[in-house]
PDB file of N, CA and C in Angstrom:
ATOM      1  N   UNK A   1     161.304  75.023 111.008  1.00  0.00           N
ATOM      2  CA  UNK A   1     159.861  74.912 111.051  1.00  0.00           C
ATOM      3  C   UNK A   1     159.450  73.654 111.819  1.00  0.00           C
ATOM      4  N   UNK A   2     160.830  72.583 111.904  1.00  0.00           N
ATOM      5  CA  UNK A   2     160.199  71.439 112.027  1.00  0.00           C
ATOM      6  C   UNK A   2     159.613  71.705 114.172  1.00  0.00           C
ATOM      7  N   UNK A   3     160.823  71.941 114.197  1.00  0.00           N
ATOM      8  CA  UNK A   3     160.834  72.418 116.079  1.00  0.00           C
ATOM      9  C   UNK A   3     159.608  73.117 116.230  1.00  0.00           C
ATOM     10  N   UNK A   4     159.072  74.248 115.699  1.00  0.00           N
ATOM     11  CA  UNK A   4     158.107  75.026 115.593  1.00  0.00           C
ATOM     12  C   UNK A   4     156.730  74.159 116.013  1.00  0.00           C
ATOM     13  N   UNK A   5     156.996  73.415 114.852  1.00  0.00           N
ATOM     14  CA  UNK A   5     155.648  72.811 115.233  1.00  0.00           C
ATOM     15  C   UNK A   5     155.350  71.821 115.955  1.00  0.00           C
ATOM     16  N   UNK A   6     156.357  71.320 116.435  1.00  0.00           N
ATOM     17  CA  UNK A   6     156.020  70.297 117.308  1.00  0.00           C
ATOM     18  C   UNK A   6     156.368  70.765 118.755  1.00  0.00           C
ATOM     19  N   UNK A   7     156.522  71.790 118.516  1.00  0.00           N
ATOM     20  CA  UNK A   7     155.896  72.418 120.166  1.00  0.00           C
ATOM     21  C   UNK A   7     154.127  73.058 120.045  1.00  0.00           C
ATOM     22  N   UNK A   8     154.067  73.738 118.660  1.00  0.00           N
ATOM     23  CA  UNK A   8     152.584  73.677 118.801  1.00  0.00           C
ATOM     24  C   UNK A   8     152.127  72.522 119.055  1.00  0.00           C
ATOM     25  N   UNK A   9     152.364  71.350 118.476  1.00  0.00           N
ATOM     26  CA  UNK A   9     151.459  70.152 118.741  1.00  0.00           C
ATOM     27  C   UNK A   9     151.580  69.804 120.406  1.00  0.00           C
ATOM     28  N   UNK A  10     152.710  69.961 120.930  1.00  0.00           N
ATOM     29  CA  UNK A  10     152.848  69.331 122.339  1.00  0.00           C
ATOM     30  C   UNK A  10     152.009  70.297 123.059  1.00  0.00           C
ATOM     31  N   UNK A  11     151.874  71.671 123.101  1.00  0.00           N
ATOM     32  CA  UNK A  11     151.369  72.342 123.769  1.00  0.00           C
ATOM     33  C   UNK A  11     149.611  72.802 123.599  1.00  0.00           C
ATOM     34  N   UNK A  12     149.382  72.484 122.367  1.00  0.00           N
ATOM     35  CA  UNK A  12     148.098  72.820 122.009  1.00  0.00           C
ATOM     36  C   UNK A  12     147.278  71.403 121.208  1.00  0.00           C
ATOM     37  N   UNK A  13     147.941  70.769 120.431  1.00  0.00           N
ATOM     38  CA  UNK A  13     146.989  69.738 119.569  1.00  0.00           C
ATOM     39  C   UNK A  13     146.953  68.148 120.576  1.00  0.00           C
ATOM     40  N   UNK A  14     148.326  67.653 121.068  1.00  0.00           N
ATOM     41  CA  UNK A  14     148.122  66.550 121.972  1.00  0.00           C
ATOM     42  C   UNK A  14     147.228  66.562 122.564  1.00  0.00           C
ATOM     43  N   UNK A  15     146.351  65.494 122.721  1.00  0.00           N
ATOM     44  CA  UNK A  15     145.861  64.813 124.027  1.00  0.00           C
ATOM     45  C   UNK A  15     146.910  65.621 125.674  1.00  0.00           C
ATOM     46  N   UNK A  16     145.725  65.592 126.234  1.00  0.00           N
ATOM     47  CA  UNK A  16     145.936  66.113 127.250  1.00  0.00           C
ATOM     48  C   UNK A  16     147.371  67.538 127.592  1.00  0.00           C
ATOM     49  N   UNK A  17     147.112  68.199 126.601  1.00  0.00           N
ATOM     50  CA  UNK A  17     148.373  68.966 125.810  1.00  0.00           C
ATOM     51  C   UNK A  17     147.898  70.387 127.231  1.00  0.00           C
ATOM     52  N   UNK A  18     148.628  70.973 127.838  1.00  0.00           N
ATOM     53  CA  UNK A  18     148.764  72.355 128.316  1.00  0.00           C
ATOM     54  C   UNK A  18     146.856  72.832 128.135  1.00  0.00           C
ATOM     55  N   UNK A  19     147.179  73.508 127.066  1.00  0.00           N
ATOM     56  CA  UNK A  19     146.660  74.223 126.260  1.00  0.00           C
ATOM     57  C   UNK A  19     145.592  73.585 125.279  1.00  0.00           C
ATOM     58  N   UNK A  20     145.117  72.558 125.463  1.00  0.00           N
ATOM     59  CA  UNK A  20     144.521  71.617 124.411  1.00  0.00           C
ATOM     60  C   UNK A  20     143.082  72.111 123.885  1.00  0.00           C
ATOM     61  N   UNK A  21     143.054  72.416 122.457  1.00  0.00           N
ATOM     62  CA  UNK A  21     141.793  73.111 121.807  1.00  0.00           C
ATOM     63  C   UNK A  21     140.967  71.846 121.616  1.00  0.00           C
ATOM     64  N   UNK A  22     139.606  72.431 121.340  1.00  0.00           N
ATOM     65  CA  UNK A  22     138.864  71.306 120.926  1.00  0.00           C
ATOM     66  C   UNK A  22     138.534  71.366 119.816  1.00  0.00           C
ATOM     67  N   UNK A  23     139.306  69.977 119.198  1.00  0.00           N
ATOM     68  CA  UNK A  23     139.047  69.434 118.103  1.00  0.00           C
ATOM     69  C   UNK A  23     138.543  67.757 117.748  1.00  0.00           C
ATOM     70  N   UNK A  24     138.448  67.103 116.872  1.00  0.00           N
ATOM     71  CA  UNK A  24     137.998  65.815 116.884  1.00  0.00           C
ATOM     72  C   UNK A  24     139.485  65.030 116.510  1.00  0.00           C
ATOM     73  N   UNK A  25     138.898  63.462 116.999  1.00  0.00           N
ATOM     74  CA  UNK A  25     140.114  62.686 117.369  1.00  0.00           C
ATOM     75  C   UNK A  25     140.690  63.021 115.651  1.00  0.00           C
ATOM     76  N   UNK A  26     139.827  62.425 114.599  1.00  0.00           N
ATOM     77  CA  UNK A  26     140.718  62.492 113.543  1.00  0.00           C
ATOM     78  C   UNK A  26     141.346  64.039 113.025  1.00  0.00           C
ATOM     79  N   UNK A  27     141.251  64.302 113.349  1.00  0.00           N
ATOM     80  CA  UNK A  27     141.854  66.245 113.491  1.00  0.00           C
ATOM     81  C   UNK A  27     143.597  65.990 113.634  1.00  0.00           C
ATOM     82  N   UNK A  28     143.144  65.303 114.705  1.00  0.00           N
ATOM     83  CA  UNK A  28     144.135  65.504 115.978  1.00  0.00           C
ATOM     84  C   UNK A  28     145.403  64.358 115.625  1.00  0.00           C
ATOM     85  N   UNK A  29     144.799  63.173 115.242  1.00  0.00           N
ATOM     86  CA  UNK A  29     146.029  62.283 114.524  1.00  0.00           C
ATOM     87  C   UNK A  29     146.502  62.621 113.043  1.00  0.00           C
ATOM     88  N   UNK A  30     145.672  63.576 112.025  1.00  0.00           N
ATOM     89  CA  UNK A  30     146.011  63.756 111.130  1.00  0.00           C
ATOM     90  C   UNK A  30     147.228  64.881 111.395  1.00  0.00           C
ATOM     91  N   UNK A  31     146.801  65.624 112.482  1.00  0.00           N
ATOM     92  CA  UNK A  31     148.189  66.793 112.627  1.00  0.00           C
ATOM     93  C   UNK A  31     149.061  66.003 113.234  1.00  0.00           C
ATOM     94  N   UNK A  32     149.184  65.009 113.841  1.00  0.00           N
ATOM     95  CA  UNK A  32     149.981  64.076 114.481  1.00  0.00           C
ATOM     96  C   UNK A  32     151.175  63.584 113.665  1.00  0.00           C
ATOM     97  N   UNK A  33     150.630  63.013 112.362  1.00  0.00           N
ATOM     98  CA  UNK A  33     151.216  62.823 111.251  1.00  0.00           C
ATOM     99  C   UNK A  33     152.226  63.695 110.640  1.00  0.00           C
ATOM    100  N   UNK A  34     151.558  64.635 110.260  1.00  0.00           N
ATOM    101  CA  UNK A  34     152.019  66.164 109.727  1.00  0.00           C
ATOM    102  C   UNK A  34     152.920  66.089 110.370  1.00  0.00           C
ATOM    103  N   UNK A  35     152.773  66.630 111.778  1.00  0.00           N
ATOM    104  CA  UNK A  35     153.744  67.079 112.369  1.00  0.00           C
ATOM    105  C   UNK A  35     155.746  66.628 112.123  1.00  0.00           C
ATOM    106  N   UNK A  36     155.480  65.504 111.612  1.00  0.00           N
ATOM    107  CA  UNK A  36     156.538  64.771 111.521  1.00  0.00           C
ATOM    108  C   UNK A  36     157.406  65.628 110.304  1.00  0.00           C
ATOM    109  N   UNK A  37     156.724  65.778 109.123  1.00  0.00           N
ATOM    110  CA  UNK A  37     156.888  66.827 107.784  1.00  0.00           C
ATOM    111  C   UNK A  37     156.216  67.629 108.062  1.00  0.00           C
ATOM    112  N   UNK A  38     156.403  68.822 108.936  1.00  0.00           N
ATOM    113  CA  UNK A  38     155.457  69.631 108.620  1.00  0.00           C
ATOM    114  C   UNK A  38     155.607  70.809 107.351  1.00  0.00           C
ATOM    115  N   UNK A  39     154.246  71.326 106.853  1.00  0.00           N
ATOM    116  CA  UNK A  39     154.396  72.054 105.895  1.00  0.00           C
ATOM    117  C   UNK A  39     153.363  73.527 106.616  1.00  0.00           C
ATOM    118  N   UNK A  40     153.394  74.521 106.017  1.00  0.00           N
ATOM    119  CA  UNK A  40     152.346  75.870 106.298  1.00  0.00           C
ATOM    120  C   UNK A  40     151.391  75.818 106.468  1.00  0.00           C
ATOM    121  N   UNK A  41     150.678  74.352 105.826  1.00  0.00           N
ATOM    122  CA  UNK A  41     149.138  73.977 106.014  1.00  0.00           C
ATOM    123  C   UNK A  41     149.367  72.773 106.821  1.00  0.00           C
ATOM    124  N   UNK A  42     149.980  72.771 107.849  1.00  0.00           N
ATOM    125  CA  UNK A  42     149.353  71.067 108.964  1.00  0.00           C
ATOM    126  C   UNK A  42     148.613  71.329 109.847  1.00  0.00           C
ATOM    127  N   UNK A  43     148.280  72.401 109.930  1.00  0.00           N
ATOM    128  CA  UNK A  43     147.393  73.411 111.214  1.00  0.00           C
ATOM    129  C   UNK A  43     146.538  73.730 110.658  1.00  0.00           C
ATOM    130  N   UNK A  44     146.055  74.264 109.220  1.00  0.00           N
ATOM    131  CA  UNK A  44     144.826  74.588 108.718  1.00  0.00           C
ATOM    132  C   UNK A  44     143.798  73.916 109.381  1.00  0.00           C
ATOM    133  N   UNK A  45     143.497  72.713 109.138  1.00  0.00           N
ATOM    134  CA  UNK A  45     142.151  71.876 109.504  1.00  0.00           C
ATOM    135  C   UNK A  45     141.750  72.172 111.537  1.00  0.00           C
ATOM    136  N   UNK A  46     143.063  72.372 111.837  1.00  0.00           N
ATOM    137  CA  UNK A  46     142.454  72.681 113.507  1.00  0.00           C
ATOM    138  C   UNK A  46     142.128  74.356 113.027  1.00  0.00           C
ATOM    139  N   UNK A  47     142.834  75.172 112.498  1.00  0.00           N
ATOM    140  CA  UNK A  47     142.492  76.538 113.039  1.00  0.00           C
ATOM    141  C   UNK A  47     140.936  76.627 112.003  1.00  0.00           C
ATOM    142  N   UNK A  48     140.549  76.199 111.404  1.00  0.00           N
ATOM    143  CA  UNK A  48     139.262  75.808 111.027  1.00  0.00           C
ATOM    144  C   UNK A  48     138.154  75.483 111.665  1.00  0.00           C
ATOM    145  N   UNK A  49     138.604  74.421 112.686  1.00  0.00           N
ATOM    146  CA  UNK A  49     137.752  73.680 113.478  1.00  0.00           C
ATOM    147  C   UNK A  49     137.234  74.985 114.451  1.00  0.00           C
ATOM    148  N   UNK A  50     138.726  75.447 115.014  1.00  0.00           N
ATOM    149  CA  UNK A  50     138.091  76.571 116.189  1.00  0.00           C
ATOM    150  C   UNK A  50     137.673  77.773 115.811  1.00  0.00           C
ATOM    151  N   UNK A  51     138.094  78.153 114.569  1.00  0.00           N
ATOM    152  CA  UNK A  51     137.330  79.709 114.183  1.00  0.00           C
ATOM    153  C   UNK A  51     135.441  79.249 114.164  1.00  0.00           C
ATOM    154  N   UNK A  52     135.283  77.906 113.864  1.00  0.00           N
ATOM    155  CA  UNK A  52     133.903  77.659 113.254  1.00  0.00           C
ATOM    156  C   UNK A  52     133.129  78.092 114.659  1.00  0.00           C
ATOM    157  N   UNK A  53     133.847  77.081 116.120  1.00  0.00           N
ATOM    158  CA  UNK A  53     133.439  76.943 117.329  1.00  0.00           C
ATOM    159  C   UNK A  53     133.354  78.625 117.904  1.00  0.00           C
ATOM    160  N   UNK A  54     134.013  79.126 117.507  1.00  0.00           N
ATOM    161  CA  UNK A  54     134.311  80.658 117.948  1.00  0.00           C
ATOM    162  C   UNK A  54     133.182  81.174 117.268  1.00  0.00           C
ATOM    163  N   UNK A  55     132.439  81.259 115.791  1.00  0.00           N
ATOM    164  CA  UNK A  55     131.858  81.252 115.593  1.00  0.00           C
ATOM    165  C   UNK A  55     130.581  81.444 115.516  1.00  0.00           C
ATOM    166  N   UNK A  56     130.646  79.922 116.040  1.00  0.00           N
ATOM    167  CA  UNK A  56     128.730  79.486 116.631  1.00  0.00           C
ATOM    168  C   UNK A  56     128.864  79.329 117.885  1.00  0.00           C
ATOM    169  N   UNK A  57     130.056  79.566 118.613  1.00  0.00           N
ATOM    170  CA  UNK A  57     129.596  79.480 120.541  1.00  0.00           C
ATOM    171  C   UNK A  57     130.195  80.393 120.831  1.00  0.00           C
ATOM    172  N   UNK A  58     131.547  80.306 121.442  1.00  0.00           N
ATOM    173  CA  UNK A  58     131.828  81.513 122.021  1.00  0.00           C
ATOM    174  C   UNK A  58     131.697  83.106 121.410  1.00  0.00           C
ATOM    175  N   UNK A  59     131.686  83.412 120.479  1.00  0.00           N
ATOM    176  CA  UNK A  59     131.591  84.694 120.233  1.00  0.00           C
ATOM    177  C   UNK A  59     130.016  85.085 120.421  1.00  0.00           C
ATOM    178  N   UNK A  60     129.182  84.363 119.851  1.00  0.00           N
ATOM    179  CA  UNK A  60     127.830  84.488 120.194  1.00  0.00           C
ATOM    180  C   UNK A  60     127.918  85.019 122.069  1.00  0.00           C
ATOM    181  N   UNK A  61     128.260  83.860 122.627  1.00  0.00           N
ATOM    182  CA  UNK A  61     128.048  84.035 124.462  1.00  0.00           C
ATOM    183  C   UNK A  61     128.522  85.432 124.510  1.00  0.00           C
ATOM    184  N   UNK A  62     129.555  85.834 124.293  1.00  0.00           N
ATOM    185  CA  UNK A  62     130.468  86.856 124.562  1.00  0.00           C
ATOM    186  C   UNK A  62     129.296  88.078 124.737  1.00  0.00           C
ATOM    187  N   UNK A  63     129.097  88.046 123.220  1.00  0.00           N
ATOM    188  CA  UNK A  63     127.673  89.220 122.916  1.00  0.00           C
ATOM    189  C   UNK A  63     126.846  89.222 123.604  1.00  0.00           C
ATOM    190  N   UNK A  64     126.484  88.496 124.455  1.00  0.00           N
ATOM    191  CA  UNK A  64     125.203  87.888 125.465  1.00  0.00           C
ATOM    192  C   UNK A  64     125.496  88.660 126.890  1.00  0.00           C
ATOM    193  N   UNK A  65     127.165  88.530 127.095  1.00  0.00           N
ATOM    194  CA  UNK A  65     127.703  88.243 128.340  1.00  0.00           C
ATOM    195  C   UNK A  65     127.440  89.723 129.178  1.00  0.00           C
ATOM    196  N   UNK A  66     127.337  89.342 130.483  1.00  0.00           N
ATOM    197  CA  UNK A  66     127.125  91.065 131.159  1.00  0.00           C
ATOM    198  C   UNK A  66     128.218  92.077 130.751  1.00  0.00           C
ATOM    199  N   UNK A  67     129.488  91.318 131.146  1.00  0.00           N
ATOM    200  CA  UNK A  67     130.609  92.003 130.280  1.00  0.00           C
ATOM    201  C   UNK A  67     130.474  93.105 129.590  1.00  0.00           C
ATOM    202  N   UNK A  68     130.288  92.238 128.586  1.00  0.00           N
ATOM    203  CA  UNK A  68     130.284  93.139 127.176  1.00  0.00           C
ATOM    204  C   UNK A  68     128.794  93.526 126.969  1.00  0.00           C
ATOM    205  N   UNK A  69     127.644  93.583 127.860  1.00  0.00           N
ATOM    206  CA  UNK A  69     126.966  94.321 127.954  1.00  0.00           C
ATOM    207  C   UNK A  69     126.852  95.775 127.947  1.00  0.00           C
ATOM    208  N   UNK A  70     127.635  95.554 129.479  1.00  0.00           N
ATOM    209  CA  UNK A  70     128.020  96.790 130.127  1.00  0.00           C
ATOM    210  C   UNK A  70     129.096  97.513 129.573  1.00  0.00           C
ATOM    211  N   UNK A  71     130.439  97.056 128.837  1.00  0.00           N
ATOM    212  CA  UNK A  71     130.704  98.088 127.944  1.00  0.00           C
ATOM    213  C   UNK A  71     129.860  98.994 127.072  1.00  0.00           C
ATOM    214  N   UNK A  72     128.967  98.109 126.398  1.00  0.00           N
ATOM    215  CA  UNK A  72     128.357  98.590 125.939  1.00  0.00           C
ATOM    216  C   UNK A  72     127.186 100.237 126.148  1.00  0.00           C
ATOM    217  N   UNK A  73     127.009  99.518 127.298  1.00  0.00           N
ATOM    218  CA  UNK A  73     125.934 100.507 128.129  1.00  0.00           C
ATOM    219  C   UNK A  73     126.677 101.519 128.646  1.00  0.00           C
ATOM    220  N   UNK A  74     128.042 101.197 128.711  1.00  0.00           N
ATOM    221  CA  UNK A  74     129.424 102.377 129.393  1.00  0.00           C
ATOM    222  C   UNK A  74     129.456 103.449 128.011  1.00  0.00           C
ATOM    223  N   UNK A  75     129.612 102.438 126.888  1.00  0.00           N
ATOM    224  CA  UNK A  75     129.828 103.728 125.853  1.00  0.00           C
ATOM    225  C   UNK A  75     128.285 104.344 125.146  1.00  0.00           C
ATOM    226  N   UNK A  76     128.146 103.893 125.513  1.00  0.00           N
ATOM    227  CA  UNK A  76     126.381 104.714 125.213  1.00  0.00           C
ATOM    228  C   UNK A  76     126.402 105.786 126.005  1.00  0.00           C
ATOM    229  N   UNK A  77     126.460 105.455 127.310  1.00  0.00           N
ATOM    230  CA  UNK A  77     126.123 106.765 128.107  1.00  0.00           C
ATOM    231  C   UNK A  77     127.408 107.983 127.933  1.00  0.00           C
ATOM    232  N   UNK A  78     128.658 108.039 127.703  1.00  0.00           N
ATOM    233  CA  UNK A  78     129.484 108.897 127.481  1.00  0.00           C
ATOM    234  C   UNK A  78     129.175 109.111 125.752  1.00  0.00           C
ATOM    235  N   UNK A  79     128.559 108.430 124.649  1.00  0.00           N
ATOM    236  CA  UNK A  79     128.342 108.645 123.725  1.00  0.00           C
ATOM    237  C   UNK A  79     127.492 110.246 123.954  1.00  0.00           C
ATOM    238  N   UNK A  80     126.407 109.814 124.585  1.00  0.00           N
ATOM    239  CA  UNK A  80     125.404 110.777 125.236  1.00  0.00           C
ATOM    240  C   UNK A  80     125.720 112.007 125.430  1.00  0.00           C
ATOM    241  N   UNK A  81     127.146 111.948 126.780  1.00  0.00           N
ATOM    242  CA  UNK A  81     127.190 113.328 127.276  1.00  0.00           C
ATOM    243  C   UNK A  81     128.329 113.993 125.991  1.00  0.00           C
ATOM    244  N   UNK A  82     128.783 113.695 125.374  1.00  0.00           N
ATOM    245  CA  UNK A  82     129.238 114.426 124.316  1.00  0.00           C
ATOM    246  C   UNK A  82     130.922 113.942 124.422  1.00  0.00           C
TER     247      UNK A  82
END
């Protein structure tokens, strides 16, 4: 587990990490810590942070987006013809 997670941290929780989510600095040194022992919950508090952001921003936009407008308007109209 220990390897496990400290490639999540290198690739996703570090500073300037690949993949780096947004979270707040103390987020980010508390999994820092963890990481050293990690246990099943050292990631809770980030995957928290981003479900909230997913949430209240991106999933909202998404719904907005022409995108997924136009699916929308795609399955309406074949809803239609039967």
């Amino acid at each position: 587990m220990s390897s496990k997670a400290k490639k999540i941290y290198e690739h996703f929780i570090k500073a300037e990490a690949p993949k780096e989510i947004n979270i707040d600095y103390h987020t980010r040194e508390q999994i820092k810590r963890a990481v050293k022992n990690p246990t099943l919950q050292c990631f809770d508090d980030a995957q928290k942070i981003v479900y909230g952001l997913m949430e209240r921003d991106s999933y909202p936009r998404f719904l907005r987006s022409d995108i997924y407008r136009s699916l929308l308007d795609s399955l309406a109209a074949d809803a239609v013809k039967g």
